[in-house]
N, C-alpha and C. Protein backbone atom coordinates (compact mmCIF):
# COMPACT_ATOMS: atom_id res chain seq x y z
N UNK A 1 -3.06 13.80 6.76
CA UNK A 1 -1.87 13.94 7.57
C UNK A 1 -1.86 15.30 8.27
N UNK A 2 -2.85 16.17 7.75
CA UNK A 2 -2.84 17.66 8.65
C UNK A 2 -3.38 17.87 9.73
N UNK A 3 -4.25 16.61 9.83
CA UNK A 3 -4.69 16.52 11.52
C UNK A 3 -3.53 16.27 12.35
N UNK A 4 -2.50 15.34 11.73
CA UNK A 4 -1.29 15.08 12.84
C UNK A 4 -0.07 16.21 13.40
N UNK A 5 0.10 17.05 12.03
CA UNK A 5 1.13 17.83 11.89
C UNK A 5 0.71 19.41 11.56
N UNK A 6 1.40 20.24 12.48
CA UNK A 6 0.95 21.57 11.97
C UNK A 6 1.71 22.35 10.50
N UNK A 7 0.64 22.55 9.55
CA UNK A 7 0.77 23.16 8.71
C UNK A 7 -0.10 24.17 8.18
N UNK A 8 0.85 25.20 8.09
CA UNK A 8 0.40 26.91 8.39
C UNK A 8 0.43 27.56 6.90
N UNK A 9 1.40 27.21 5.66
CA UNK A 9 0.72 27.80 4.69
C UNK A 9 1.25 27.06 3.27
N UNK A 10 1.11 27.56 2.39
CA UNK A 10 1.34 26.42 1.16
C UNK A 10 2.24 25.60 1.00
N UNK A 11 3.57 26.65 1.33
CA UNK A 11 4.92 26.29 1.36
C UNK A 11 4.57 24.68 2.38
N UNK A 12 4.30 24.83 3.82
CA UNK A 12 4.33 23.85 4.13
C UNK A 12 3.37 22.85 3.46
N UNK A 13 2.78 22.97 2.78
CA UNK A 13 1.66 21.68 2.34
C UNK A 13 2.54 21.00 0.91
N UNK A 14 3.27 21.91 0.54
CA UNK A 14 4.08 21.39 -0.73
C UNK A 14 5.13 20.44 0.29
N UNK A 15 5.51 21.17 0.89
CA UNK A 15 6.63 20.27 1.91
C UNK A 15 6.17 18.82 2.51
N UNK A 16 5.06 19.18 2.73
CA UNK A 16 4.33 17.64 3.52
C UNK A 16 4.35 16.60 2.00
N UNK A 17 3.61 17.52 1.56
CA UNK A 17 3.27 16.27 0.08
C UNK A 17 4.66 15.88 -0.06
N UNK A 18 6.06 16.41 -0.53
CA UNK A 18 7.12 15.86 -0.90
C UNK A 18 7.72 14.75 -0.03
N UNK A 19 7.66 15.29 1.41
CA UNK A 19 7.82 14.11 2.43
C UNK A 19 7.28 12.67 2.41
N UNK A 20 5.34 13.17 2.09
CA UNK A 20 4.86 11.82 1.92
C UNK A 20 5.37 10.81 0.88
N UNK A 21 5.79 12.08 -0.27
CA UNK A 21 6.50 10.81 -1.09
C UNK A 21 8.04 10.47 -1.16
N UNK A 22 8.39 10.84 0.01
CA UNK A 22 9.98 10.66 -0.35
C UNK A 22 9.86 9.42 1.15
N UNK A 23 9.51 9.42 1.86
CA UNK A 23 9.43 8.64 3.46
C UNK A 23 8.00 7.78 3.27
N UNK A 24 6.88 8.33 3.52
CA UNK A 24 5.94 7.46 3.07
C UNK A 24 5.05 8.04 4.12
N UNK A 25 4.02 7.45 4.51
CA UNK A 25 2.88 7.75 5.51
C UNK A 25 3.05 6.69 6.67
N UNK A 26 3.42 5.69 6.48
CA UNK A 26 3.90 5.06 7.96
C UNK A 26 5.35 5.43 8.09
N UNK A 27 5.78 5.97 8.16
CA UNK A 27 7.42 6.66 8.67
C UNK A 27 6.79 7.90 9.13
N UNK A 28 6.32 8.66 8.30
CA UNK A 28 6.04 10.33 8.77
C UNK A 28 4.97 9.83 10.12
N UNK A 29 3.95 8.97 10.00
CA UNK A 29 3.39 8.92 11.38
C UNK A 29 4.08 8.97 12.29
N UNK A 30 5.31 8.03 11.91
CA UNK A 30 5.90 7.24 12.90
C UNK A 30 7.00 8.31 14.15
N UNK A 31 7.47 9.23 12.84
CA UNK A 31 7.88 10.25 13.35
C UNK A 31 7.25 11.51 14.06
N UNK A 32 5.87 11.76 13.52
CA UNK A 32 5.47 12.42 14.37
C UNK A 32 4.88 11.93 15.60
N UNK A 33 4.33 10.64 15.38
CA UNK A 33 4.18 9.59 17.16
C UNK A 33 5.44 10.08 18.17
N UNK A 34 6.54 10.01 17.84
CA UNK A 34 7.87 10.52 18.55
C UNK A 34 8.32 11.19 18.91
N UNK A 35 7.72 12.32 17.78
CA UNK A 35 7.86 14.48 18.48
C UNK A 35 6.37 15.03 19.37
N UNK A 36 5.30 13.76 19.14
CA UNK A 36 3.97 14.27 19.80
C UNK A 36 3.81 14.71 20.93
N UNK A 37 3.73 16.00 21.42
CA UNK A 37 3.69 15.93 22.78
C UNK A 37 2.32 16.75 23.23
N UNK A 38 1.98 17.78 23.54
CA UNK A 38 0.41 18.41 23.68
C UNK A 38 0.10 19.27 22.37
N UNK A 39 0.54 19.31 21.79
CA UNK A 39 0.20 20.27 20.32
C UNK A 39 0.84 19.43 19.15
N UNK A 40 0.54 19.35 18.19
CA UNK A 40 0.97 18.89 16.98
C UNK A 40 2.55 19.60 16.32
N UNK A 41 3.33 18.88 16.07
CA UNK A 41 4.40 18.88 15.71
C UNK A 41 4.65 19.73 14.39
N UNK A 42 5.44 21.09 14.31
CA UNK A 42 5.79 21.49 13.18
C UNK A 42 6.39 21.14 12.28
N UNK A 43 6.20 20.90 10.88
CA UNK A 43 6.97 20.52 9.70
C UNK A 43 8.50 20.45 9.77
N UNK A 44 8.96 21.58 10.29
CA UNK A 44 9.99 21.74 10.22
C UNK A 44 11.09 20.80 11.23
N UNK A 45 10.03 20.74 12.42
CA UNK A 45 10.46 19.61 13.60
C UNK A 45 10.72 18.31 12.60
N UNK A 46 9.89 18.50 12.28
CA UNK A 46 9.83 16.61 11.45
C UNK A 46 10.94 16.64 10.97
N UNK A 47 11.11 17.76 9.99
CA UNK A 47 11.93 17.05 8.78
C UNK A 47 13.58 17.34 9.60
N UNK A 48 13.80 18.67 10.72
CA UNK A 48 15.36 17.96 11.47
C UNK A 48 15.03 16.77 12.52
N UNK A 49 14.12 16.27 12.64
CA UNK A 49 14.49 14.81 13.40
C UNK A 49 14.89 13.75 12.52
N UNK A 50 14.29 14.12 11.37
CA UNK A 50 14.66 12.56 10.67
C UNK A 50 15.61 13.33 9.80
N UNK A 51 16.30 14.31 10.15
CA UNK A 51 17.70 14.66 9.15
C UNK A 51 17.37 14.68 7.80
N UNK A 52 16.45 14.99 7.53
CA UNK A 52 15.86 15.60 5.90
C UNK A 52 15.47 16.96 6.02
N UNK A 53 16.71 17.46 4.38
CA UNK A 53 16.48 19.00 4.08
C UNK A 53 15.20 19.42 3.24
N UNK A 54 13.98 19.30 3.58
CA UNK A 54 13.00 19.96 2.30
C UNK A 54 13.87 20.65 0.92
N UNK A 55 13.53 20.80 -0.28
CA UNK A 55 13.52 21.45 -1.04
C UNK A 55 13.25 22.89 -0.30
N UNK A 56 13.39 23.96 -1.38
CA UNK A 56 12.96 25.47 -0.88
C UNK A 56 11.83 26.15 -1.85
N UNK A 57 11.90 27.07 -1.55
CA UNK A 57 10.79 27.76 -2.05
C UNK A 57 10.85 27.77 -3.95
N UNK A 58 11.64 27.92 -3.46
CA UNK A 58 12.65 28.78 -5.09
C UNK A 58 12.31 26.84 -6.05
N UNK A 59 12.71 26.38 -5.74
CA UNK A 59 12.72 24.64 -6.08
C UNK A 59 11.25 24.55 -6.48
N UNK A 60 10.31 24.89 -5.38
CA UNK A 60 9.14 24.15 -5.92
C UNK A 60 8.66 25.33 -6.85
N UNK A 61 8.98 26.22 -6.82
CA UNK A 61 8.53 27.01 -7.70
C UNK A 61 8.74 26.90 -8.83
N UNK A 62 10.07 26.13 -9.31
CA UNK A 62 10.92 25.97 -10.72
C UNK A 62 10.05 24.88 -10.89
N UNK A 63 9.88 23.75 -10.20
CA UNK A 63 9.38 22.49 -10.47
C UNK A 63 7.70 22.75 -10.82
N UNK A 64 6.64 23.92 -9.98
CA UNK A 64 5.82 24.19 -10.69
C UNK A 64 5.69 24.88 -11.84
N UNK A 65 6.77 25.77 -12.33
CA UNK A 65 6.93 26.11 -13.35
C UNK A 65 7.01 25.92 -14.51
N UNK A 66 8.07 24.36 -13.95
CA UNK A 66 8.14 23.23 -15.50
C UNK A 66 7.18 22.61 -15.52
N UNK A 67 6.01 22.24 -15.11
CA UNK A 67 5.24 21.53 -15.00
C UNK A 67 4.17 21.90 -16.04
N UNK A 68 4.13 23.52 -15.23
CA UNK A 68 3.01 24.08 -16.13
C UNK A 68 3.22 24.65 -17.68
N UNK A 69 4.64 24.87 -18.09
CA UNK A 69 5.30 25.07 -19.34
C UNK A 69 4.84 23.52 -20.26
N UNK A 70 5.23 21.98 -19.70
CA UNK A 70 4.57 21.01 -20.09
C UNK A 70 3.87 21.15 -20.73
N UNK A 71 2.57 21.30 -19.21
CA UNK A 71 1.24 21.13 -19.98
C UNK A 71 0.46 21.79 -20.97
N UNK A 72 1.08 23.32 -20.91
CA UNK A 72 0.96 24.13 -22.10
C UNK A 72 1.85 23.85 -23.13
N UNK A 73 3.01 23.30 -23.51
CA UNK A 73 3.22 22.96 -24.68
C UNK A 73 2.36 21.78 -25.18
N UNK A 74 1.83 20.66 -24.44
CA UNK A 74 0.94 19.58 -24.55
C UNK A 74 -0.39 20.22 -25.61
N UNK A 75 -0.88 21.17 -24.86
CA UNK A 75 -1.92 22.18 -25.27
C UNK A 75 -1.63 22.53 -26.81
N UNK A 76 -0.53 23.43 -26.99
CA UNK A 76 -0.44 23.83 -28.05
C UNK A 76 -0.11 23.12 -29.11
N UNK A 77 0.20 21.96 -28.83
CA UNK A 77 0.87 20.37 -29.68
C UNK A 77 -0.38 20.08 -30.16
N UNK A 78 -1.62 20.13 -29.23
CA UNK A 78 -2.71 19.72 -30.30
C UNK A 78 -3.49 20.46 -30.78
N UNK A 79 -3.04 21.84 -30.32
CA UNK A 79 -4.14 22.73 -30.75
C UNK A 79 -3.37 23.17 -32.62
N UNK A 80 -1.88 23.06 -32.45
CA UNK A 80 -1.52 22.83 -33.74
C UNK A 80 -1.82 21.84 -34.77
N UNK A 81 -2.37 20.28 -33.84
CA UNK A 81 -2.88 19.65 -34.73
C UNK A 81 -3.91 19.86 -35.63
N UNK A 82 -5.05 20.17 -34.68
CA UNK A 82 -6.21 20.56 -35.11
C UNK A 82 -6.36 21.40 -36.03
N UNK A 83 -5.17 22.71 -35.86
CA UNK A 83 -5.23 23.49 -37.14
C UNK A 83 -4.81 22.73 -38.70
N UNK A 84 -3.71 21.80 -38.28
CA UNK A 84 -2.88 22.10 -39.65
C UNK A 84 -4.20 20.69 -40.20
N UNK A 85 -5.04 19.85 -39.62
CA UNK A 85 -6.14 19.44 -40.45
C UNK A 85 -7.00 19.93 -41.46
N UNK A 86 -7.25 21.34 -41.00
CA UNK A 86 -8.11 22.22 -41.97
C UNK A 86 -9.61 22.06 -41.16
N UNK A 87 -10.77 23.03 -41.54
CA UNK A 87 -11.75 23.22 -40.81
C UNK A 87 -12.47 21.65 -41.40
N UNK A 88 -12.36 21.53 -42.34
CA UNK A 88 -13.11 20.06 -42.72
C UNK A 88 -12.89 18.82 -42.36
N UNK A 89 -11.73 18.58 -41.84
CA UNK A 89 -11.13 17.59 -41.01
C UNK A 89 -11.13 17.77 -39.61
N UNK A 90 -11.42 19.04 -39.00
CA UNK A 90 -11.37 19.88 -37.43
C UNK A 90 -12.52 18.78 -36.73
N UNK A 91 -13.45 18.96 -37.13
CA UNK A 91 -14.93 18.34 -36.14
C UNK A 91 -16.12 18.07 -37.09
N UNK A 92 -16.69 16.98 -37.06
CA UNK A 92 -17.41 16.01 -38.30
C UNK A 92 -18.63 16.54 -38.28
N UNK A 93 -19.15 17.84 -36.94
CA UNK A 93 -20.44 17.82 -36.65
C UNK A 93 -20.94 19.37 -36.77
N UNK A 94 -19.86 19.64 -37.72
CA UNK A 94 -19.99 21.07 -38.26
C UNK A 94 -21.32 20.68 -39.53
């Protein structure tokens, strides 16, 4: 979709991805078919034509934040497993 639409730095690529999944990839074409004129259409164009507020900075940041708190508690969930087995139960190929 970055061939269609100009996007200049992360912020906008988090923004595109959320779009694709909140509208879809035939709507966002559809909309940028509509703003196309000799240069590719800015993110920001898109999202006031079709009257959608992006999230902000601060948002995706919380949302990568929780994400990565997750997957590190995930982490430590089994890395506690592994301990409370004991080294003889840890890995068979000791």
């Amino acid at each position: 979709m970055e061939h269609l639409i100009r996007v200049q730095n992360d912020y906008d690529r988090q923004v595109l991805a959320w779009l694709r999944r909140r509208i879809g990839d035939a709507a966002l074409q559809s909309a940028v078919q509509r703003l196309a004129g000799s240069s590719k259409p800015y993110l920001s164009t898109i999202c006031r034509s079709l009257g959608i507020r992006p999230p902000s900075r601060r948002q995706f940041a919380a949302e990568t934040s929780r994400i990565h708190r997750a997957v590190g508690d995930s982490y430590l969930a089994r890395i506690r497993e592994i301990l409370a087995k004991g080294p003889a139960q840890a890995s068979p190929h000791q």
